[in-house]
Protein backbone atom coordinates (compact mmCIF):
# COMPACT_ATOMS: atom_id res chain seq x y z
CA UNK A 1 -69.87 67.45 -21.62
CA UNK A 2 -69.78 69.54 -25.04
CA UNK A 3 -72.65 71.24 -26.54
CA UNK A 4 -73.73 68.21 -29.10
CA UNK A 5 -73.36 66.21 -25.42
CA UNK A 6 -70.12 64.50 -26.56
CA UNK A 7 -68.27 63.54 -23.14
CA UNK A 8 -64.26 64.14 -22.70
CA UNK A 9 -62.73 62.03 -20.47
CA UNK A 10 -59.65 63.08 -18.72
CA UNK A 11 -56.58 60.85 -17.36
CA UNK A 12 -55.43 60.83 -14.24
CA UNK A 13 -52.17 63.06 -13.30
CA UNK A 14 -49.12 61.95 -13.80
CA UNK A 15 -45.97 63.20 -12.05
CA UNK A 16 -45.22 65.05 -15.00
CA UNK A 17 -47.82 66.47 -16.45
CA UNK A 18 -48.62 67.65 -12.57
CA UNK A 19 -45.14 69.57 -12.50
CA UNK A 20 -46.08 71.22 -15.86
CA UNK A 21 -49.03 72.07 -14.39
CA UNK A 22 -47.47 73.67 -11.40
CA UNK A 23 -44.98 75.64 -13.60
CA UNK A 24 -47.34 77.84 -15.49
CA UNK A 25 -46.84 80.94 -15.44
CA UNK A 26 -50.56 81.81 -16.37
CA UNK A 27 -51.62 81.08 -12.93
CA UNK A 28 -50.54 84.35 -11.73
CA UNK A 29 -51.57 86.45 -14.89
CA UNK A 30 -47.77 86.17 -17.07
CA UNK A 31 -47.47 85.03 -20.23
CA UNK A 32 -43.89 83.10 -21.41
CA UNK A 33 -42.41 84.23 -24.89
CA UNK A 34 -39.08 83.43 -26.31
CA UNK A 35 -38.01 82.67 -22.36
CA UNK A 36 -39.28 85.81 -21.31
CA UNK A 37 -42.31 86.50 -19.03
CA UNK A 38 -44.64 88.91 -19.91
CA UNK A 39 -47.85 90.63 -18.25
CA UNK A 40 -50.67 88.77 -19.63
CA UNK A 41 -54.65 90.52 -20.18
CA UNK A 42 -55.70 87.91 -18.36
CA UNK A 43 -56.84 88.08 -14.45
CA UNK A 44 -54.06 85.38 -12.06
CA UNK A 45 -56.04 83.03 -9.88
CA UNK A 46 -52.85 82.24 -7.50
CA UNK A 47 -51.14 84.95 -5.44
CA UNK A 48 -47.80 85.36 -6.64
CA UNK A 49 -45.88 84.91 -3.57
CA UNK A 50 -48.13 81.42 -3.56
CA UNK A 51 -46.31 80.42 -7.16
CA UNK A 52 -42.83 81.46 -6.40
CA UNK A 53 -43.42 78.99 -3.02
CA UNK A 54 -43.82 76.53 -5.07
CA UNK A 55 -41.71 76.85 -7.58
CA UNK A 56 -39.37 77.37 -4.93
CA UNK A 57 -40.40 73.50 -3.82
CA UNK A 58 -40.28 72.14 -6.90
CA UNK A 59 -36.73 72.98 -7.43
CA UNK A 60 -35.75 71.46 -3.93
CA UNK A 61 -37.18 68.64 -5.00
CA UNK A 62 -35.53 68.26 -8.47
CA UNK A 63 -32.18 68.65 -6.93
CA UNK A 64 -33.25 66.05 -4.62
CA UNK A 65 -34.08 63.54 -7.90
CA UNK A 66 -32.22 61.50 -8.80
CA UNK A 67 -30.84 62.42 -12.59
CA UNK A 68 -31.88 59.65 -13.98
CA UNK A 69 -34.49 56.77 -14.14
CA UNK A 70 -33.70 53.20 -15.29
CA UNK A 71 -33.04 53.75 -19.39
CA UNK A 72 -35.47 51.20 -20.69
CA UNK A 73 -35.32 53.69 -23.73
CA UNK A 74 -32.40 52.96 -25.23
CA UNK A 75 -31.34 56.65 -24.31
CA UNK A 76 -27.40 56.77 -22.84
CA UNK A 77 -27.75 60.64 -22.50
CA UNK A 78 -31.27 60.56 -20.57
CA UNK A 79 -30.79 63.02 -17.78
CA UNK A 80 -27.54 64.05 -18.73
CA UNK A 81 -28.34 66.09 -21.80
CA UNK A 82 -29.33 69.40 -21.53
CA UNK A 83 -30.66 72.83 -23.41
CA UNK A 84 -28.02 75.49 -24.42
CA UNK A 85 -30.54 78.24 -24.25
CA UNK A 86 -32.06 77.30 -21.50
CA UNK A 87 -30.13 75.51 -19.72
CA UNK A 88 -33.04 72.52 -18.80
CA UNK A 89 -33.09 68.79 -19.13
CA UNK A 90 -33.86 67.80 -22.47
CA UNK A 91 -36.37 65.12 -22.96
CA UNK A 92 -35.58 61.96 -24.87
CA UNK A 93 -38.72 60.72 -27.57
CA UNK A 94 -38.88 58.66 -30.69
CA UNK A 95 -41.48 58.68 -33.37
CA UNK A 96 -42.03 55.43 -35.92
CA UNK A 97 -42.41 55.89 -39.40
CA UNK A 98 -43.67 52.07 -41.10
CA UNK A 99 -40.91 49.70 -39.91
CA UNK A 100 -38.65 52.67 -38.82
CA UNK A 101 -38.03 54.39 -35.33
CA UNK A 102 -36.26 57.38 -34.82
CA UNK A 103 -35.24 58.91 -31.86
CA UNK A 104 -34.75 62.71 -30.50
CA UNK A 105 -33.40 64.07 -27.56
CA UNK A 106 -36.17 67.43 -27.42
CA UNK A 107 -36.13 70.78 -25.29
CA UNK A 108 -39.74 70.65 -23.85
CA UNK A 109 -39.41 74.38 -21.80
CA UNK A 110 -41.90 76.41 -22.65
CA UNK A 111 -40.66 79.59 -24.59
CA UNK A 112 -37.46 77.89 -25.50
CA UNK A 113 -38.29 77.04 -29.00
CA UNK A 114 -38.23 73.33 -29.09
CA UNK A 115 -34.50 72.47 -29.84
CA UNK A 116 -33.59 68.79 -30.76
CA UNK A 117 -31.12 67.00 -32.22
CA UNK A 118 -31.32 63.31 -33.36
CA UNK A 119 -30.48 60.80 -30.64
CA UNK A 120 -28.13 57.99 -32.59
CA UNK A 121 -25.93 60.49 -34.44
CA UNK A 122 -25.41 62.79 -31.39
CA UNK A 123 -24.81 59.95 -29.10
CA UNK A 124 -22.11 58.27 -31.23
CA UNK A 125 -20.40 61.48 -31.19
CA UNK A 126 -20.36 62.45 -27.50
CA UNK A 127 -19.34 58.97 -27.25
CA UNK A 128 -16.74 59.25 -29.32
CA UNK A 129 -14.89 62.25 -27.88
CA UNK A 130 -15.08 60.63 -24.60
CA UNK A 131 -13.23 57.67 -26.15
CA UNK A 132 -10.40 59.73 -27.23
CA UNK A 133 -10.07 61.21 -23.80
CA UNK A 134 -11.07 58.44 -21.40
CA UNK A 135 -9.41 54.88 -20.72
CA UNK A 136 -13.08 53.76 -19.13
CA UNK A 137 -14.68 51.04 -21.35
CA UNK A 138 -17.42 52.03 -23.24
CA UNK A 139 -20.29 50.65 -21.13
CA UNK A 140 -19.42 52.37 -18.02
CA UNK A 141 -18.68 55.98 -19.84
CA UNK A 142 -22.06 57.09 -19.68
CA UNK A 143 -23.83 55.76 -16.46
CA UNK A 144 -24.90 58.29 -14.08
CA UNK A 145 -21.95 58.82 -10.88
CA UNK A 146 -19.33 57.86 -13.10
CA UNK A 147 -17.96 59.80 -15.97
CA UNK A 148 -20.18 62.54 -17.41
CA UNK A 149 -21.92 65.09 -14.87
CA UNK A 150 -23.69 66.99 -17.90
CA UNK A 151 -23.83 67.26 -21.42
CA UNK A 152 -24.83 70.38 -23.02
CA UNK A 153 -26.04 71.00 -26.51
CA UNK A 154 -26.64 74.67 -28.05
CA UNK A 155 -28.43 73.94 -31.72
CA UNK A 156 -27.51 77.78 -32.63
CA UNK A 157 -23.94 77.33 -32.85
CA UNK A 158 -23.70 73.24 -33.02
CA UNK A 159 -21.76 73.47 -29.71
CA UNK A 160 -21.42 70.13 -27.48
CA UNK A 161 -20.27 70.67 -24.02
CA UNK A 162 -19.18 67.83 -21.36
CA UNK A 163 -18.80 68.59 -18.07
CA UNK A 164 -16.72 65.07 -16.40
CA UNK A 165 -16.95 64.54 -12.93
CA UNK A 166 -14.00 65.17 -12.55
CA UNK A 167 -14.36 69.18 -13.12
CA UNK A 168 -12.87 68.83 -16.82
CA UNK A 169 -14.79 70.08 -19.48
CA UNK A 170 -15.20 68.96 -23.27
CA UNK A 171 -16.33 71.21 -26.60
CA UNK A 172 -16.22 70.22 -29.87
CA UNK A 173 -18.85 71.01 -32.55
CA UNK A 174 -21.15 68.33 -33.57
């Protein structure tokens, strides 16, 4: 309740926003800028050792994920893409402008500095250098187990890399 008693309601937790939750470093009195940590002026309220225990968890349990959930986006790369800088999954969103949509693949770590690329131009062209190089049909180039292991995408240079499962690895500019 505010001042002018004007009630906020909060939503529930999602898995998400639980994890991001779990990740800051403010907890234990740091402060992330430009994907370093810094001593923050502020007091922690969790014992360090505490943080890096879960942190430590939290990875476990990533690798333990699954890559990717059921793309009722419309998003091929959706677990697969991932942050030159930082080396983190980027996140796929769309805004809608009238009639429009657009979609983004989006670097959501904090410090990072938000890199994203548009989804339908990049996709077309990771799909197309996997055309020149693979005989697989189309459909099947991009599904999680088969072809790609990891695509990564560094804005500062415009460099696309594709790891295959088989251990061979793409770059071309994009």
């Amino acid at each position: 309740m505010t001042e002018k008693q004007k009630q906020h309601v909060g939503r529930e937790f999602t898995e998400s926003s639980l994890r991001r939750l779990l990740a800051d470093e403010l907890y234990i009195g740091e402060v992330a800028y430009r994907s370093q940590s810094y001593r923050g002026e502020h007091q922690r309220i969790i014992k360090a050792g505490v943080w890096k225990r879960v942190q430590h968890v939290l990875r476990a349990s990533d690798a333990e994920r699954p890559q990717t959930k059921p793309n009722d986006q419309g998003a091929p790369l959706r677990g697969l893409l991932h942050c030159g800088r930082c080396g983190k999954p980027m996140s796929h969103t769309s805004t809608q402008i009238r009639a429009r949509r657009y979609r983004y693949y989006v670097c959501r770590t904090r410090g990072c500095g938000g890199q994203s690329v548009a989804a339908a131009a990049f996709e077309a062209s990771v799909m197309e250098q996997l055309e020149r190089t693979s005989p697989r049909s189309r459909g099947s180039v991009v599904q999680p187990g088969r072809l790609i292991e990891r695509v990564t995408y560094d804005r500062s240079n415009e460099q696309v890399s594709i790891r295959l499962r088989a251990g061979k690895e793409q770059r071309h500019a994009s």
